[in-house]
Protein backbone atom coordinates (compact mmCIF):
# COMPACT_ATOMS: atom_id res chain seq x y z
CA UNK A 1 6.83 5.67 -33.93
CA UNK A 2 5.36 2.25 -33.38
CA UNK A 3 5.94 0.24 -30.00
CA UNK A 4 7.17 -3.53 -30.89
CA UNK A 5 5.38 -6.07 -29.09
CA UNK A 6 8.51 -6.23 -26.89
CA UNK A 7 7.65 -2.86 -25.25
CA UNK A 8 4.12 -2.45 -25.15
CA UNK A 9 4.52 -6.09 -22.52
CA UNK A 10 7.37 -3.83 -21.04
CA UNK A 11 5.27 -0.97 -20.33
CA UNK A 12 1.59 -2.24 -19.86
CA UNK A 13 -1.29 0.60 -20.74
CA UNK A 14 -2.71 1.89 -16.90
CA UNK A 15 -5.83 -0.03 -16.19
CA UNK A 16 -9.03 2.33 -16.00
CA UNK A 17 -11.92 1.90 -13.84
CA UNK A 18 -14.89 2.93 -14.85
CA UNK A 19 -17.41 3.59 -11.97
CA UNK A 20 -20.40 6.16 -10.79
CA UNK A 21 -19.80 9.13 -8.66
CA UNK A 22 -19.26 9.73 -6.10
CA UNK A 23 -15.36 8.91 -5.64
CA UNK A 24 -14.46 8.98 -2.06
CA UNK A 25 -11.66 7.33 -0.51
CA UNK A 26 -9.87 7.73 2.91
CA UNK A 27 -6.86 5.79 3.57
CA UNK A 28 -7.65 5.52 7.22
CA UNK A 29 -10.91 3.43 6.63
CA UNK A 30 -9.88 0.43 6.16
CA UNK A 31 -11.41 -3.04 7.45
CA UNK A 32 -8.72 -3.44 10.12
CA UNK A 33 -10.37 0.13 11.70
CA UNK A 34 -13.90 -0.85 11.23
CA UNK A 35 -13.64 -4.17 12.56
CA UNK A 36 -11.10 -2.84 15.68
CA UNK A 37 -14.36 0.04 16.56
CA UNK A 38 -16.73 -2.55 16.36
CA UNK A 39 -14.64 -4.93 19.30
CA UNK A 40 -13.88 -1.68 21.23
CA UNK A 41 -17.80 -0.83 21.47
CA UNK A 42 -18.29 -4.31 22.53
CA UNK A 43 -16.72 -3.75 25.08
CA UNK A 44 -19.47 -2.24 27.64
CA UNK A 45 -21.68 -5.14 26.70
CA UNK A 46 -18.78 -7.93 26.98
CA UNK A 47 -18.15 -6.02 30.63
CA UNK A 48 -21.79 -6.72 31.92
CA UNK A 49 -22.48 -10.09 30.14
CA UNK A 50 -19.12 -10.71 32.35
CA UNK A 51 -20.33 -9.40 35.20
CA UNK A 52 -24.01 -10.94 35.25
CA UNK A 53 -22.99 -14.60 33.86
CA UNK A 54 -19.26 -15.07 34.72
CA UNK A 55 -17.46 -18.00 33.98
CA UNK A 56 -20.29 -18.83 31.43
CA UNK A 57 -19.69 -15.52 29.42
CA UNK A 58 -16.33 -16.18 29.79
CA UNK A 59 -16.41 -19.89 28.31
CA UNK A 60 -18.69 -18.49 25.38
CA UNK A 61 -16.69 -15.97 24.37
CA UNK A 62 -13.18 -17.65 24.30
CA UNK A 63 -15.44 -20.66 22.35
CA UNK A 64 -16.88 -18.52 19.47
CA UNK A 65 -13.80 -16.25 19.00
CA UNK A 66 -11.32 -19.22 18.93
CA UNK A 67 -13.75 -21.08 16.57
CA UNK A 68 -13.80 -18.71 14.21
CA UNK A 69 -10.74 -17.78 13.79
CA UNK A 70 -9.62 -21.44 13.58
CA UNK A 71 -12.42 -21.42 10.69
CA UNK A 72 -11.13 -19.13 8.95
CA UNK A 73 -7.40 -20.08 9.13
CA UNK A 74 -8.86 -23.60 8.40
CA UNK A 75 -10.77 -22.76 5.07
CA UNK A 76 -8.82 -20.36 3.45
CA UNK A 77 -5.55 -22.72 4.33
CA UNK A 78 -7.29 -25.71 2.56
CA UNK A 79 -8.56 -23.65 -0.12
CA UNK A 80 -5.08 -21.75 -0.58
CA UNK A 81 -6.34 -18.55 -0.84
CA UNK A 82 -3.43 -15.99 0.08
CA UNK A 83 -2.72 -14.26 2.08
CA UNK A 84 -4.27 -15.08 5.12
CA UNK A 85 -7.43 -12.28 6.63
CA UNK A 86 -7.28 -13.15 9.96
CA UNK A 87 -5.49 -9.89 10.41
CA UNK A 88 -8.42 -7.97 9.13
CA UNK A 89 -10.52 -8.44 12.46
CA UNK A 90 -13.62 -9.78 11.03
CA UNK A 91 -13.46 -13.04 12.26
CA UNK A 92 -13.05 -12.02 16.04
CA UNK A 93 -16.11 -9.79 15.43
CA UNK A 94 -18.64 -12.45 14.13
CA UNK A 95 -17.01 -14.88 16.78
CA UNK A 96 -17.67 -12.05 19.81
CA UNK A 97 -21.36 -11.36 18.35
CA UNK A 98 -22.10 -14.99 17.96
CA UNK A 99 -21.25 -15.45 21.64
CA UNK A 100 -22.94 -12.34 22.87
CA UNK A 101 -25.99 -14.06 20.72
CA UNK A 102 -26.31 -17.54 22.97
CA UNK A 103 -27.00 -18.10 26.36
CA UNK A 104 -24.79 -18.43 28.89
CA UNK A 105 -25.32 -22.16 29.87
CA UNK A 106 -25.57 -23.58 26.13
CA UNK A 107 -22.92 -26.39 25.53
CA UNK A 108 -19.67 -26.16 24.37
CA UNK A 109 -20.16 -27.81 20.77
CA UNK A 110 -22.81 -25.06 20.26
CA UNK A 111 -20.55 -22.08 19.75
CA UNK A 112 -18.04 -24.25 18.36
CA UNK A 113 -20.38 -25.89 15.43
CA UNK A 114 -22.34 -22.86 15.61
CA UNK A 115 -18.96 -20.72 14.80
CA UNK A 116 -17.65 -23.10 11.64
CA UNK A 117 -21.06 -22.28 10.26
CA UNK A 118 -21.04 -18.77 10.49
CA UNK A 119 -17.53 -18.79 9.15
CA UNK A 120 -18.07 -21.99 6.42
CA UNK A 121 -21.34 -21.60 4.96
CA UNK A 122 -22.13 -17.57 6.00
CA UNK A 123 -18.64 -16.39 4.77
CA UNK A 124 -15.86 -18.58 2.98
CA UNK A 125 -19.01 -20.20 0.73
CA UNK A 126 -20.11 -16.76 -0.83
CA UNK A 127 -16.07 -15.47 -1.73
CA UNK A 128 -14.82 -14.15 1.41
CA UNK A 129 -15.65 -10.97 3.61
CA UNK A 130 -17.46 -8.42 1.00
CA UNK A 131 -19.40 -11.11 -0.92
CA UNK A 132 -21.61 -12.66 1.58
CA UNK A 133 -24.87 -11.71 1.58
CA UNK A 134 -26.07 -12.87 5.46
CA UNK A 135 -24.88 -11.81 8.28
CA UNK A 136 -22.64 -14.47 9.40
CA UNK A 137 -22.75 -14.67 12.69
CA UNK A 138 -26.87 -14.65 12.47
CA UNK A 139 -26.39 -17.74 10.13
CA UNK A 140 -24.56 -19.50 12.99
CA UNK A 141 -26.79 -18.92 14.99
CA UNK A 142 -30.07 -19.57 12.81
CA UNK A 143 -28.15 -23.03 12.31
CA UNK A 144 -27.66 -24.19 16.34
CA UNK A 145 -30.93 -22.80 17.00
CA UNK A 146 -32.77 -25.49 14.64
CA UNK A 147 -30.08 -28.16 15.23
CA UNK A 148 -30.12 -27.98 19.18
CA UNK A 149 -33.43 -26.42 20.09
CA UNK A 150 -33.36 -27.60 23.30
CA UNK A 151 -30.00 -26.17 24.56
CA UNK A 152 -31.44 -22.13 22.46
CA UNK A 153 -35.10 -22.78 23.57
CA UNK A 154 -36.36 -21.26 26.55
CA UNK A 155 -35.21 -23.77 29.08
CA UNK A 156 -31.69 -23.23 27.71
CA UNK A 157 -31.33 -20.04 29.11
CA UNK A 158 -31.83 -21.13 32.85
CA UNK A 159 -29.91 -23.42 34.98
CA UNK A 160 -31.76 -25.35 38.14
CA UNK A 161 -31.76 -22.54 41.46
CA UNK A 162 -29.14 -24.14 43.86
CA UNK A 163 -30.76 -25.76 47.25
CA UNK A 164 -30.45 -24.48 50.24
CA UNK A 165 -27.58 -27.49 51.83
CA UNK A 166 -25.50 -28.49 48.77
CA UNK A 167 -25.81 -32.37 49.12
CA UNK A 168 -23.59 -32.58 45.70
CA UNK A 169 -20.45 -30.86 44.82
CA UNK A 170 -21.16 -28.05 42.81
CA UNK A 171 -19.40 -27.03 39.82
CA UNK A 172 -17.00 -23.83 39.34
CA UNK A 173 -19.45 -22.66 36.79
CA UNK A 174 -23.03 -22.90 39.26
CA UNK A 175 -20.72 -21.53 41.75
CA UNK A 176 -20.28 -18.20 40.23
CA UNK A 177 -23.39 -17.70 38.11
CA UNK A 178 -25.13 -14.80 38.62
CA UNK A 179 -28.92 -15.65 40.22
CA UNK A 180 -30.48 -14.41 37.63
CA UNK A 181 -30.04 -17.42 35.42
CA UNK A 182 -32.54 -19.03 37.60
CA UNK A 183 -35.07 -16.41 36.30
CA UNK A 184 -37.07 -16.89 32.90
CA UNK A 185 -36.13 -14.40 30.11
CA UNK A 186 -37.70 -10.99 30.11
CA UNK A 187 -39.52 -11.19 27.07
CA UNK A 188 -40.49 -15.15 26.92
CA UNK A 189 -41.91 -14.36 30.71
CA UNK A 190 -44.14 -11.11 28.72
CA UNK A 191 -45.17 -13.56 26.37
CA UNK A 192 -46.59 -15.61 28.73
CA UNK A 193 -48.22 -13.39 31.05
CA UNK A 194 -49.85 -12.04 27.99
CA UNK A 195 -51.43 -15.27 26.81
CA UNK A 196 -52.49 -15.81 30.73
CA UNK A 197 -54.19 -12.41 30.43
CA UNK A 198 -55.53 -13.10 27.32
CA UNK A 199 -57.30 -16.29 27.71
CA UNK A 200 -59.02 -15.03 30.80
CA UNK A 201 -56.57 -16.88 33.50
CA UNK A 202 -55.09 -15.49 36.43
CA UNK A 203 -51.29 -14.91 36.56
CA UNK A 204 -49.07 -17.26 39.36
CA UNK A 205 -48.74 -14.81 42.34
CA UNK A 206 -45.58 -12.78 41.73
CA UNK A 207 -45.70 -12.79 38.16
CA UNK A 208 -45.15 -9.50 36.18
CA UNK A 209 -43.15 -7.96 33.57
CA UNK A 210 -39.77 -7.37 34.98
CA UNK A 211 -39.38 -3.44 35.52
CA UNK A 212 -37.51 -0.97 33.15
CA UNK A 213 -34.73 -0.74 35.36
CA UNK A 214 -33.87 -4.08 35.37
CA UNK A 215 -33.77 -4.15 31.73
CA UNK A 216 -31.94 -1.08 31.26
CA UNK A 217 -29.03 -2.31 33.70
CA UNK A 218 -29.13 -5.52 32.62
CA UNK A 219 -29.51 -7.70 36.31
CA UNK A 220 -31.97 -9.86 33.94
CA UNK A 221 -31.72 -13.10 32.02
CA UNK A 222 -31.09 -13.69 28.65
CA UNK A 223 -28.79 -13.75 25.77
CA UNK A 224 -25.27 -12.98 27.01
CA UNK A 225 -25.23 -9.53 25.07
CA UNK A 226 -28.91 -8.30 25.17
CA UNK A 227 -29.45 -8.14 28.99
CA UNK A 228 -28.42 -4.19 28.92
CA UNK A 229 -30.04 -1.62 27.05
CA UNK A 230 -27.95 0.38 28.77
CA UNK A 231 -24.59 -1.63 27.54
CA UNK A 232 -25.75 -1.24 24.31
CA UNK A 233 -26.76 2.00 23.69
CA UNK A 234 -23.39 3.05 24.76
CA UNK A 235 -21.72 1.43 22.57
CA UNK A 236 -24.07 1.45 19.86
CA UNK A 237 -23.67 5.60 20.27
CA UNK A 238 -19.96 5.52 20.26
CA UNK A 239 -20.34 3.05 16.96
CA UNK A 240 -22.25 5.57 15.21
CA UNK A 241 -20.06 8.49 16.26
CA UNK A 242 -17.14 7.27 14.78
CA UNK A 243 -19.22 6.82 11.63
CA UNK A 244 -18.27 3.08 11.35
CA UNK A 245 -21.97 1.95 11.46
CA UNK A 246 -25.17 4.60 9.41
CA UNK A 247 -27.24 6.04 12.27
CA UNK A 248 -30.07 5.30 9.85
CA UNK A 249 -30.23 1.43 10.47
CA UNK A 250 -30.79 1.95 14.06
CA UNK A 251 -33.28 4.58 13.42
CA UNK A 252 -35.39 2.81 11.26
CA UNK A 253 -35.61 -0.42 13.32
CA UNK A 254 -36.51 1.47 16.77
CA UNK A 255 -38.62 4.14 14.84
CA UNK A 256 -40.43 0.97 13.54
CA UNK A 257 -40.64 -1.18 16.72
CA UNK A 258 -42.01 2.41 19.13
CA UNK A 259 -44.90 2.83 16.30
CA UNK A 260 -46.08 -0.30 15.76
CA UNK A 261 -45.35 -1.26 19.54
CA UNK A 262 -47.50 1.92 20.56
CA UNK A 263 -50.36 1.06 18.32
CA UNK A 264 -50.31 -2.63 19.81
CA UNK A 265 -50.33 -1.93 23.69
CA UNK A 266 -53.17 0.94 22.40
CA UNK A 267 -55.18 -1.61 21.02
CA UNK A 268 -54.91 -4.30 23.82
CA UNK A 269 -51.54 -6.09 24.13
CA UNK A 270 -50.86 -6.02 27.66
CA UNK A 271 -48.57 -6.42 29.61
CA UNK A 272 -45.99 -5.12 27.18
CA UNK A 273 -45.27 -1.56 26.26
CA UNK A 274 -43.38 0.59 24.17
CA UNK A 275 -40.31 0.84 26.48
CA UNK A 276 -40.77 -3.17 26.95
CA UNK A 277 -40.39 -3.49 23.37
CA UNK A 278 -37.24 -0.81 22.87
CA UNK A 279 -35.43 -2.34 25.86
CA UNK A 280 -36.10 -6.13 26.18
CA UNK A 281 -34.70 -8.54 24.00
CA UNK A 282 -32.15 -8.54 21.68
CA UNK A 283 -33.41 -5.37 19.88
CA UNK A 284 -30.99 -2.98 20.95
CA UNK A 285 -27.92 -5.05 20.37
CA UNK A 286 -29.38 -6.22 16.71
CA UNK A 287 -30.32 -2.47 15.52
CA UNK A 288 -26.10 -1.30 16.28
CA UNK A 289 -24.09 -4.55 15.96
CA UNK A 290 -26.23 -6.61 13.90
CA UNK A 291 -28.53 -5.07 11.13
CA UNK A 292 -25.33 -2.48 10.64
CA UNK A 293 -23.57 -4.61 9.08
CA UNK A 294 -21.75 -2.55 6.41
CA UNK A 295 -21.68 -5.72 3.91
CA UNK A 296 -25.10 -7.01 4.09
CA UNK A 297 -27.32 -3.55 4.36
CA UNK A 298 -27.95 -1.29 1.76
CA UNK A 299 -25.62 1.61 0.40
CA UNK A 300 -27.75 4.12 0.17
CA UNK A 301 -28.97 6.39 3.20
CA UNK A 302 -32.99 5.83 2.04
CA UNK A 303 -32.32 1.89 1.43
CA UNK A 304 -30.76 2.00 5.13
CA UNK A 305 -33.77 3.59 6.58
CA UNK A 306 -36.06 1.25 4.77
CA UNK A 307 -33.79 -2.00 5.54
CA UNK A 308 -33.96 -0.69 9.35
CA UNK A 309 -37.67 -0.41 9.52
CA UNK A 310 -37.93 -3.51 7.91
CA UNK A 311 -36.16 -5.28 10.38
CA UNK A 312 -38.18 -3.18 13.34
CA UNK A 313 -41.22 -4.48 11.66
CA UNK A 314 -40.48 -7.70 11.24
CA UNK A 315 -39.24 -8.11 15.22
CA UNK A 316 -42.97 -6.54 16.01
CA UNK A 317 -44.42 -9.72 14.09
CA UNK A 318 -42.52 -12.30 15.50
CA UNK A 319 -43.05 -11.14 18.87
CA UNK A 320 -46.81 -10.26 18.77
CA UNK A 321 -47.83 -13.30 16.27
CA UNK A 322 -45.10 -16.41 16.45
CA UNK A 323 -44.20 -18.42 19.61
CA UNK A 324 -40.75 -16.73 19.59
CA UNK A 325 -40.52 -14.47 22.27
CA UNK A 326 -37.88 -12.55 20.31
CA UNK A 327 -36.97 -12.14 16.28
CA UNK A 328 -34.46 -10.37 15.82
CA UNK A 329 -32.00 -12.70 13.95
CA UNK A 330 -34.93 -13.93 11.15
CA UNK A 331 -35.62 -10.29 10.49
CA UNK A 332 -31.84 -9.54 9.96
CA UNK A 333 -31.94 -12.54 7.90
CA UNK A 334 -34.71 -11.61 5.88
CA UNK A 335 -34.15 -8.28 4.78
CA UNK A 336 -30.16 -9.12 4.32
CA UNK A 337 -31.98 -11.47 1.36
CA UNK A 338 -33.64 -7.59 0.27
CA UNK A 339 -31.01 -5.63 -0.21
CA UNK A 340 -30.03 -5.83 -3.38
CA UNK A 341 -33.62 -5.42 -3.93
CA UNK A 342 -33.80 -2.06 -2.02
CA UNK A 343 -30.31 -1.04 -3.80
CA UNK A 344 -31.79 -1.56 -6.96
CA UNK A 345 -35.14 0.72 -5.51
CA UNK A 346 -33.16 3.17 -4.03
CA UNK A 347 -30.21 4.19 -6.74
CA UNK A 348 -29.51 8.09 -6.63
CA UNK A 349 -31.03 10.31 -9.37
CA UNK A 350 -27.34 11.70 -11.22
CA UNK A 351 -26.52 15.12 -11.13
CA UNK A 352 -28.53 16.73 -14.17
CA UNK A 353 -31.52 14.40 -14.52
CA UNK A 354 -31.95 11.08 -15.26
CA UNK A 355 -29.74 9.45 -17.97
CA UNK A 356 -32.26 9.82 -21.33
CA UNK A 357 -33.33 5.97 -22.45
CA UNK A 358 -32.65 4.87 -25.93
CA UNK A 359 -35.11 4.84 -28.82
């Protein structure tokens, strides 16, 4: 018996996909979840930015996050694509880590330009969340830091120390900042005590690496979400324990940045050392919340491990041979433009062999 044309469009064949094992799904993991662990882990690091900058972290935050999520309503409204995935999460997320990413006293229009970037050109211009192949929130950021270098530069980070008798009225912002926005950065104060050191000159009296502890609390300068090691390694653990982010990535970048950071402070690059290197900076909060991206790392546990190292490797280079004092974000950037070359290096042998080539 023959099926008229009638009711084979009726009853359409089932569609098959055709795809490589392994064939896992869970119907708990979905992008909602991963997106909901990743803002709950924030959380110890949104708690001290809070506590150190105040009223700055606050305006940041409510900036970036409301930015983006207007983007994202905005572009997928005008180019009508249905339905709407601001319910997923994953515009709050690249809005909170693009805001834990500036300083504290940067101007208004730099989250806000910096988060219809991120959104526009790092998200909505490659398809949508899956098809990007940058981290979005780093190309925000890439794009205020070379549009407004003055406000992400060094000086950006610090706001004049108040004087002793107020002769102006002062702000609600300079009147709860923390006094530690009067202080240079951790690692852009190492970099210059090292060039001091080497090119024979004597440091200013009082001028020294600030000490582990202040870097693992977090009662230092910087970045609103990289002043705590601390912060983030709680998080970061808590991340990895729920399996939303691949412990590899993190491995590989601080496996990377203790060897090569070991074998520079053996061979002469005071003042910094290996713990200066784990803890200072952005490197802690890049290896979890960054360079795990699930979209734009590899998929296979060697590639991660190789795409984390990469990035540890790169961070060692821009902080021992550029005049950044940091380097996280270019290395993310970089080796997010590898990895489809390391996924193409690192595919899994089959079960049984190798699939015989054709003669």
């Amino acid at each position: 018996m023959t099926e008229t044309p009638a009711q084979a469009e009726a009853d359409p064949a089932p569609v098959i996909h055709v795809a490589p094992s392994p064939h896992v799904y869970h119907a708990a993991l979905t992008t909602r979840r991963m997106m909901l662990d990743v803002l709950i882990c924030l959380v110890p690091v949104v708690l001290v930015s809070l506590y150190v900058f105040r009223l700055y972290a606050v305006m940041q935050i409510s900036l970036c996050v409301g930015s983006c999520l207007a983007a994202e309503w905005l572009f997928q409204t005008v180019m009508r694509r249905k339905p709407l995935s601001l319910g997923d999460g994953s515009a709050a997320v690249t809005g909170l880590i693009l805001a834990l990413s500036l300083p504290g006293p940067a101007p208004w229009y730099v989250g806000v330009i910096g988060s219809f970037v991120a959104i526009g050109i790092g998200k909505v211009l490659f398809g949508g969340l899956g098809q990007n192949i940058f981290n979005p929130a780093m190309v925000g950021r890439a794009f205020v830091m070379l549009a407004f270098a003055g406000a992400m530069g060094a000086s950006g980070y610090r706001i004049a120390p108040r004087p002793a008798v107020a002769t102006q009225p002062v702000g609600l912002l300079e009147r709860t900042a923390s006094y530690t926005m009067t202080q240079a950065t951790p690692m852009a104060a190492g970099k210059d005590l090292a060039r001091k050191l080497a090119e024979g000159r004597k440091p200013a009296q009082g001028e020294a690496m600030p000490s582990l502890e202040g870097l693992l609390l977090g009662n230092t300068n910087g970045s609103l979400g990289e002043t705590s090691a601390l912060a983030c390694l709680v998080g970061g653990l808590i991340l990895l324990i729920r399996r939303t982010a691949s412990w590899e990535i993190p491995a590989g970048v601080l496996g990377a940045v203790a060897v090569l950071g070991g074998l520079m402070h053996l061979l002469g690059n005071p003042p910094f050392t290996v713990l200066h290197h784990l803890l200072g900076g952005a490197l802690l909060f890049g290896a979890f919340f960054i360079a795990t991206d699930l979209v734009t790392s590899p998929l296979t546990p060697k590639g991660k491990l190789i795409f984390g190292a990469g990035v540890g490797a790169l961070v060692m280079l821009f902080r021992t041979l550029s005049n950044y004092p940091e380097g996280v974000m270019f290395a993310v950037l970089i080796m997010n433009a590898l990895v489809p070359l390391i996924n193409r290096w690192t595919i899994p042998t089959p079960i049984g062999g190798p699939v015989p080539e054709r003669k």
